[in-house]
N, C-alpha and C. Protein backbone atom coordinates (compact mmCIF):
# COMPACT_ATOMS: atom_id res chain seq x y z
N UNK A 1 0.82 -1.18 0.00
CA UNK A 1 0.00 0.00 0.00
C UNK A 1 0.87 1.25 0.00
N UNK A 2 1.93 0.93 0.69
CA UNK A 2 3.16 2.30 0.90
C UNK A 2 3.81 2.70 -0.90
N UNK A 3 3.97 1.83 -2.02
CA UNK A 3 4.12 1.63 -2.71
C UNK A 3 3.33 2.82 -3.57
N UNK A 4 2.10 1.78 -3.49
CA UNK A 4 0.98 2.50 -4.17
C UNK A 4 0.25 4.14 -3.75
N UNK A 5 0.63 4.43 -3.10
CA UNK A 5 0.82 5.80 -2.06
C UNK A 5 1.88 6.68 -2.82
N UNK A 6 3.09 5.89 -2.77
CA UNK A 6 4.10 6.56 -3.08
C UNK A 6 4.33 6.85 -4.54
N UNK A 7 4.42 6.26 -5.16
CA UNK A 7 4.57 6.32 -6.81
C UNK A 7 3.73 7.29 -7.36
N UNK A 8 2.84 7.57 -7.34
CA UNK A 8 2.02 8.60 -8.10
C UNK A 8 2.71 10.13 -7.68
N UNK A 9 3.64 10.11 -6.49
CA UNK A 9 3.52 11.73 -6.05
C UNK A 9 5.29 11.34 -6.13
N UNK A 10 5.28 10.31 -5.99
CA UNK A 10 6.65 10.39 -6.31
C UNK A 10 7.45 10.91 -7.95
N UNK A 11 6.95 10.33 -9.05
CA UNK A 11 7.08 10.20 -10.34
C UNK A 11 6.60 11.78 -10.87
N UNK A 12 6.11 12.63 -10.72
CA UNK A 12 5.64 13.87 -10.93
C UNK A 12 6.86 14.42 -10.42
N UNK A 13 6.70 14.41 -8.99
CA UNK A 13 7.82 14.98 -8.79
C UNK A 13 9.12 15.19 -9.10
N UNK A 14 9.91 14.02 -9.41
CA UNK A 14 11.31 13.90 -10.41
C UNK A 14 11.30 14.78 -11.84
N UNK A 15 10.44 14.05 -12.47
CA UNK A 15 9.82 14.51 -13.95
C UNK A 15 9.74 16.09 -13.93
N UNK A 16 9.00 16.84 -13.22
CA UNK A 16 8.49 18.13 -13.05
C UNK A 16 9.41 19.13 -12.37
N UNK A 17 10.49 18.26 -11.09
CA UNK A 17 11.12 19.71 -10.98
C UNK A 17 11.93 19.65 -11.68
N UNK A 18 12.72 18.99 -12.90
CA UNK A 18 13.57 19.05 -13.95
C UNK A 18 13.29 20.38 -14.67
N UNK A 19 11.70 20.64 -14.93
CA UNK A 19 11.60 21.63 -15.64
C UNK A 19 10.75 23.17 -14.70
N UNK A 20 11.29 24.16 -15.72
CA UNK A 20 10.61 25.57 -15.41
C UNK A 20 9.26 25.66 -16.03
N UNK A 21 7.92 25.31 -14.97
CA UNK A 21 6.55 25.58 -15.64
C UNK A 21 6.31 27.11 -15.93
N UNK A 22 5.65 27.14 -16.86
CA UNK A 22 5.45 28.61 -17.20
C UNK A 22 4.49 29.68 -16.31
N UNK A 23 4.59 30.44 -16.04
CA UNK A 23 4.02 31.55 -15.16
C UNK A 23 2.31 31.37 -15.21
N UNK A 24 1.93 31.19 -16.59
CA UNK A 24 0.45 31.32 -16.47
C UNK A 24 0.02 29.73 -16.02
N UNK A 25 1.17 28.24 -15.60
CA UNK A 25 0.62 27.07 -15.31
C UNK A 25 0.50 27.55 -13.82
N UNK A 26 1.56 28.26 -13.28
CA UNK A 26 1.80 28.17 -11.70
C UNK A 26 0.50 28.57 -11.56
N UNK A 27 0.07 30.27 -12.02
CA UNK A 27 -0.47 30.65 -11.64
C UNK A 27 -1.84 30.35 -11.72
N UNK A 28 -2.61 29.10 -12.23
CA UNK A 28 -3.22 27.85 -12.66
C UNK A 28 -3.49 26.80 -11.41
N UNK A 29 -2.62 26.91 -11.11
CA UNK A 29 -2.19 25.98 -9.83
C UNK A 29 -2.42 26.13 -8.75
N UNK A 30 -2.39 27.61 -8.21
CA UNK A 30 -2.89 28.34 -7.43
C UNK A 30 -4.20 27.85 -6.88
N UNK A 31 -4.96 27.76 -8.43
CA UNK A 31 -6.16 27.72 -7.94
C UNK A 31 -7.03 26.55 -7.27
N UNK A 32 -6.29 24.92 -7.71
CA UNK A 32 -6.46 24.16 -7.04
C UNK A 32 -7.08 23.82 -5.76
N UNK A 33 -6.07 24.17 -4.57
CA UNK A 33 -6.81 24.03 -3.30
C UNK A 33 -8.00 24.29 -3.03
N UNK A 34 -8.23 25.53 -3.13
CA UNK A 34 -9.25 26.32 -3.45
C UNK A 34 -10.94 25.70 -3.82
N UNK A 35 -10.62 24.98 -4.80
CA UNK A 35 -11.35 24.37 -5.73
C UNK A 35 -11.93 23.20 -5.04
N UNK A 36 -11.10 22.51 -4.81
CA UNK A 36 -11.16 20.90 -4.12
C UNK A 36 -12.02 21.32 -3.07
N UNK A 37 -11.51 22.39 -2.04
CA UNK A 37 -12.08 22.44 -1.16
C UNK A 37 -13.52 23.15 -1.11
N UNK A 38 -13.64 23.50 -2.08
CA UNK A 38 -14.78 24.06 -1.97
C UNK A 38 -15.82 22.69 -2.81
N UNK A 39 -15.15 22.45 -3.85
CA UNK A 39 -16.51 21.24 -3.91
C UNK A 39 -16.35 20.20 -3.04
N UNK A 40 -15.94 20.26 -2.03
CA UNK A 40 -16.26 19.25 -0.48
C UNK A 40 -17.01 19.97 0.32
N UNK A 41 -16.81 20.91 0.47
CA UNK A 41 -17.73 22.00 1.67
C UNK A 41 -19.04 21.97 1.23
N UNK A 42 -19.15 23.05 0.04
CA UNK A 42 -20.33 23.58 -0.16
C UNK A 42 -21.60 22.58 -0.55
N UNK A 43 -21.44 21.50 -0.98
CA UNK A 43 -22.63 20.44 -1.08
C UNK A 43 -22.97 20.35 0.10
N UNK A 44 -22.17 20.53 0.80
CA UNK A 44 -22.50 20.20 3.01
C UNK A 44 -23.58 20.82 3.13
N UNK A 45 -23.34 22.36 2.81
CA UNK A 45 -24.32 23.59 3.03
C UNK A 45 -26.22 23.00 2.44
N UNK A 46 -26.00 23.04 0.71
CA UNK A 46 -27.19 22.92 0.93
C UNK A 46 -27.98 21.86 0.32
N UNK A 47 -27.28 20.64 0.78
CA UNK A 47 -27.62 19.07 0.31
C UNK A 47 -28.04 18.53 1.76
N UNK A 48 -28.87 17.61 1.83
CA UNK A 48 -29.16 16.93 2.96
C UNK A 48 -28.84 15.95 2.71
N UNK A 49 -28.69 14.52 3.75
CA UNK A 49 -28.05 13.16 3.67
C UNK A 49 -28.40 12.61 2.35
N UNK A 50 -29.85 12.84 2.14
CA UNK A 50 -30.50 12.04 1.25
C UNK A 50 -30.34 12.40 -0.44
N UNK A 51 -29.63 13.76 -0.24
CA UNK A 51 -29.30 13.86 -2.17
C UNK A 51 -30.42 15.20 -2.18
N UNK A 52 -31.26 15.53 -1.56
CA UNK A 52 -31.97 16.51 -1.83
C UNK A 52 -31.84 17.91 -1.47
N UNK A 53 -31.95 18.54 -2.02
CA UNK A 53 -31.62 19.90 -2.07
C UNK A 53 -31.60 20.70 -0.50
N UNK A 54 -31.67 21.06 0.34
CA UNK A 54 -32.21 21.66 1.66
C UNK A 54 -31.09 22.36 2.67
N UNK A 55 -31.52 23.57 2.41
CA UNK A 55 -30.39 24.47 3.31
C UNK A 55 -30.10 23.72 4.82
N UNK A 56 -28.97 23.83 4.93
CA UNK A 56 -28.40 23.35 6.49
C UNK A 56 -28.09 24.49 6.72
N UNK A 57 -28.96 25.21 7.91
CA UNK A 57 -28.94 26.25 8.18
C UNK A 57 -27.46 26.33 9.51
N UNK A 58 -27.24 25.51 10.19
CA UNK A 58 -26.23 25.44 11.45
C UNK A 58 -25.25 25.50 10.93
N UNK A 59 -25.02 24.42 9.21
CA UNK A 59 -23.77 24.58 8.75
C UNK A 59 -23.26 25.99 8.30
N UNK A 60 -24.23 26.66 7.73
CA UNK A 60 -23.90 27.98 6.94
C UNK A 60 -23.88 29.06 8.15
N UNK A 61 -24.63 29.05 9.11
CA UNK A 61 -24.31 30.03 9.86
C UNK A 61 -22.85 30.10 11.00
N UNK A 62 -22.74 28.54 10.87
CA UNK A 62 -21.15 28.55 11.53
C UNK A 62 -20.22 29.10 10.63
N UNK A 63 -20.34 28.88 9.64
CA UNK A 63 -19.31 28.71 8.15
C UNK A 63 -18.73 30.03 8.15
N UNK A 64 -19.79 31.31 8.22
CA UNK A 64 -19.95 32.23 7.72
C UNK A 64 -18.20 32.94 9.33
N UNK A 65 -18.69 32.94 10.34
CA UNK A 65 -17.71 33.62 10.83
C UNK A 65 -16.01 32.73 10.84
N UNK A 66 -16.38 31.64 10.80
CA UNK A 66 -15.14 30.89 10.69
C UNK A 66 -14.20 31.46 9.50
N UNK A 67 -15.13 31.41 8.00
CA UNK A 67 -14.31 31.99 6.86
C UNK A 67 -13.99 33.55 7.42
N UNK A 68 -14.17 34.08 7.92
CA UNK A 68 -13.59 35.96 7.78
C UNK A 68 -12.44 35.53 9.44
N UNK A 69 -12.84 34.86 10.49
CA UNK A 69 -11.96 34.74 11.20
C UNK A 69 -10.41 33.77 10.20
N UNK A 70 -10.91 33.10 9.45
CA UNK A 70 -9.79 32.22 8.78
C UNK A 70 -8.86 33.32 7.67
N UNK A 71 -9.84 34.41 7.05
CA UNK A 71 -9.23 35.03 6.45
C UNK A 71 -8.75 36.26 6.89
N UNK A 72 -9.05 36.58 8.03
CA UNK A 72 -8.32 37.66 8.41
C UNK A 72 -7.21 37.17 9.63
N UNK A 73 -7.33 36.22 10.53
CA UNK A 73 -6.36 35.51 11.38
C UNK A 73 -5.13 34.36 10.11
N UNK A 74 -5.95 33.90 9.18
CA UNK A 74 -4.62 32.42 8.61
C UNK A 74 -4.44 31.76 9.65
N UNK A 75 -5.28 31.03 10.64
CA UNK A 75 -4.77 30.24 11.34
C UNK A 75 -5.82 28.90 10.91
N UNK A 76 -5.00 27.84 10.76
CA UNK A 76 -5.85 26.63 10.21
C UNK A 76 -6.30 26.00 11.44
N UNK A 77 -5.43 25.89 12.25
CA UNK A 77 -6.20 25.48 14.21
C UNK A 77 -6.67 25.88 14.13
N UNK A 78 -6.84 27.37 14.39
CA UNK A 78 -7.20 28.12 14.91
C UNK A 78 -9.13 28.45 14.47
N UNK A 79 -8.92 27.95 12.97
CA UNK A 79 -10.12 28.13 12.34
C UNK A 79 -11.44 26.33 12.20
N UNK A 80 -10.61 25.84 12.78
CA UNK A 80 -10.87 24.33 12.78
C UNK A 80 -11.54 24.36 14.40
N UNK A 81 -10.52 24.97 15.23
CA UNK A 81 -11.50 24.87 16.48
C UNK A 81 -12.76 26.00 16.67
N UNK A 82 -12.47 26.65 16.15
CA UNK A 82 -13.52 27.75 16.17
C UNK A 82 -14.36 26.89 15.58
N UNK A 83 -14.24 26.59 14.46
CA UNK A 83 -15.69 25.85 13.56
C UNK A 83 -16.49 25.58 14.49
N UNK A 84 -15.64 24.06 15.05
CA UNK A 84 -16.10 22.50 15.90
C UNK A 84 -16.47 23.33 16.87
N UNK A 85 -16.61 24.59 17.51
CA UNK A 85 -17.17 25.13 18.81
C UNK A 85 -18.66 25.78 18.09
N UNK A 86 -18.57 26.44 16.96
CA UNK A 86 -19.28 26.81 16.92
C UNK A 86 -20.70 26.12 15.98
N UNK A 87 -20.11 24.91 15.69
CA UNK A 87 -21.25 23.80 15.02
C UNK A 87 -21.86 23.25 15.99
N UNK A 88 -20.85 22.45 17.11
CA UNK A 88 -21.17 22.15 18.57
C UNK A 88 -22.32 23.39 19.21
N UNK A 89 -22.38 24.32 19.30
CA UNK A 89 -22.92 25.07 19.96
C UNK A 89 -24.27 25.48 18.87
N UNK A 90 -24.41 25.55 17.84
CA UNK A 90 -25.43 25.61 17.04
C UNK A 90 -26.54 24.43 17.29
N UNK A 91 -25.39 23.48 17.24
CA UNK A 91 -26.49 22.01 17.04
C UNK A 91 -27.22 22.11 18.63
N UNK A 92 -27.43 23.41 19.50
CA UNK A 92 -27.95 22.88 20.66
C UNK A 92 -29.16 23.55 20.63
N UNK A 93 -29.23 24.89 19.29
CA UNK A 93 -30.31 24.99 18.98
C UNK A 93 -30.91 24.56 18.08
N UNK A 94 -30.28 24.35 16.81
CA UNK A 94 -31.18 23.83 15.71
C UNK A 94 -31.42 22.05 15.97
């Protein structure tokens, strides 16, 4: 399994830092994280277990101060425990 783990991130890597990617790939690249993470989140918001459409109102109203504390602090703890306190503390009303 360590194998199969390893080879895919391994083999890019050799191959790729040999060369200089061009400015408009980096800057391409950038956008990645970004991306991933947002099509994991945002179905959270307003999908329910079952596939159907329906605002999760606890999720979005935690969401909302975590992202401006995450973007104005950059702390990834820091924004991870805030969440989990403040989903925890939602779910005691909704």
């Amino acid at each position: 399994m360590g194998i199969v783990t390893f080879l895919p991130r391994f083999f890019p890597m050799v191959f790729l830092s040999r060369w200089a990617l061009p400015e408009k790939i980096k800057k391409g690249l950038e956008y990645f994280p970004i991306s991933i993470l947002s099509s994991i989140v945002f179905p959270l918001f307003f999908f329910n277990g079952e596939g159907r459409m329906e605002i999760q109102p606890h999720l979005l109203l935690s969401s909302i101060p975590v992202f401006l504390f995450a973007w104005k602090v950059k702390s990834l703890w820091g924004s991870v425990l805030l969440g989990m306190a403040i989903y925890w503390g939602l779910g005691w009303i909704f």
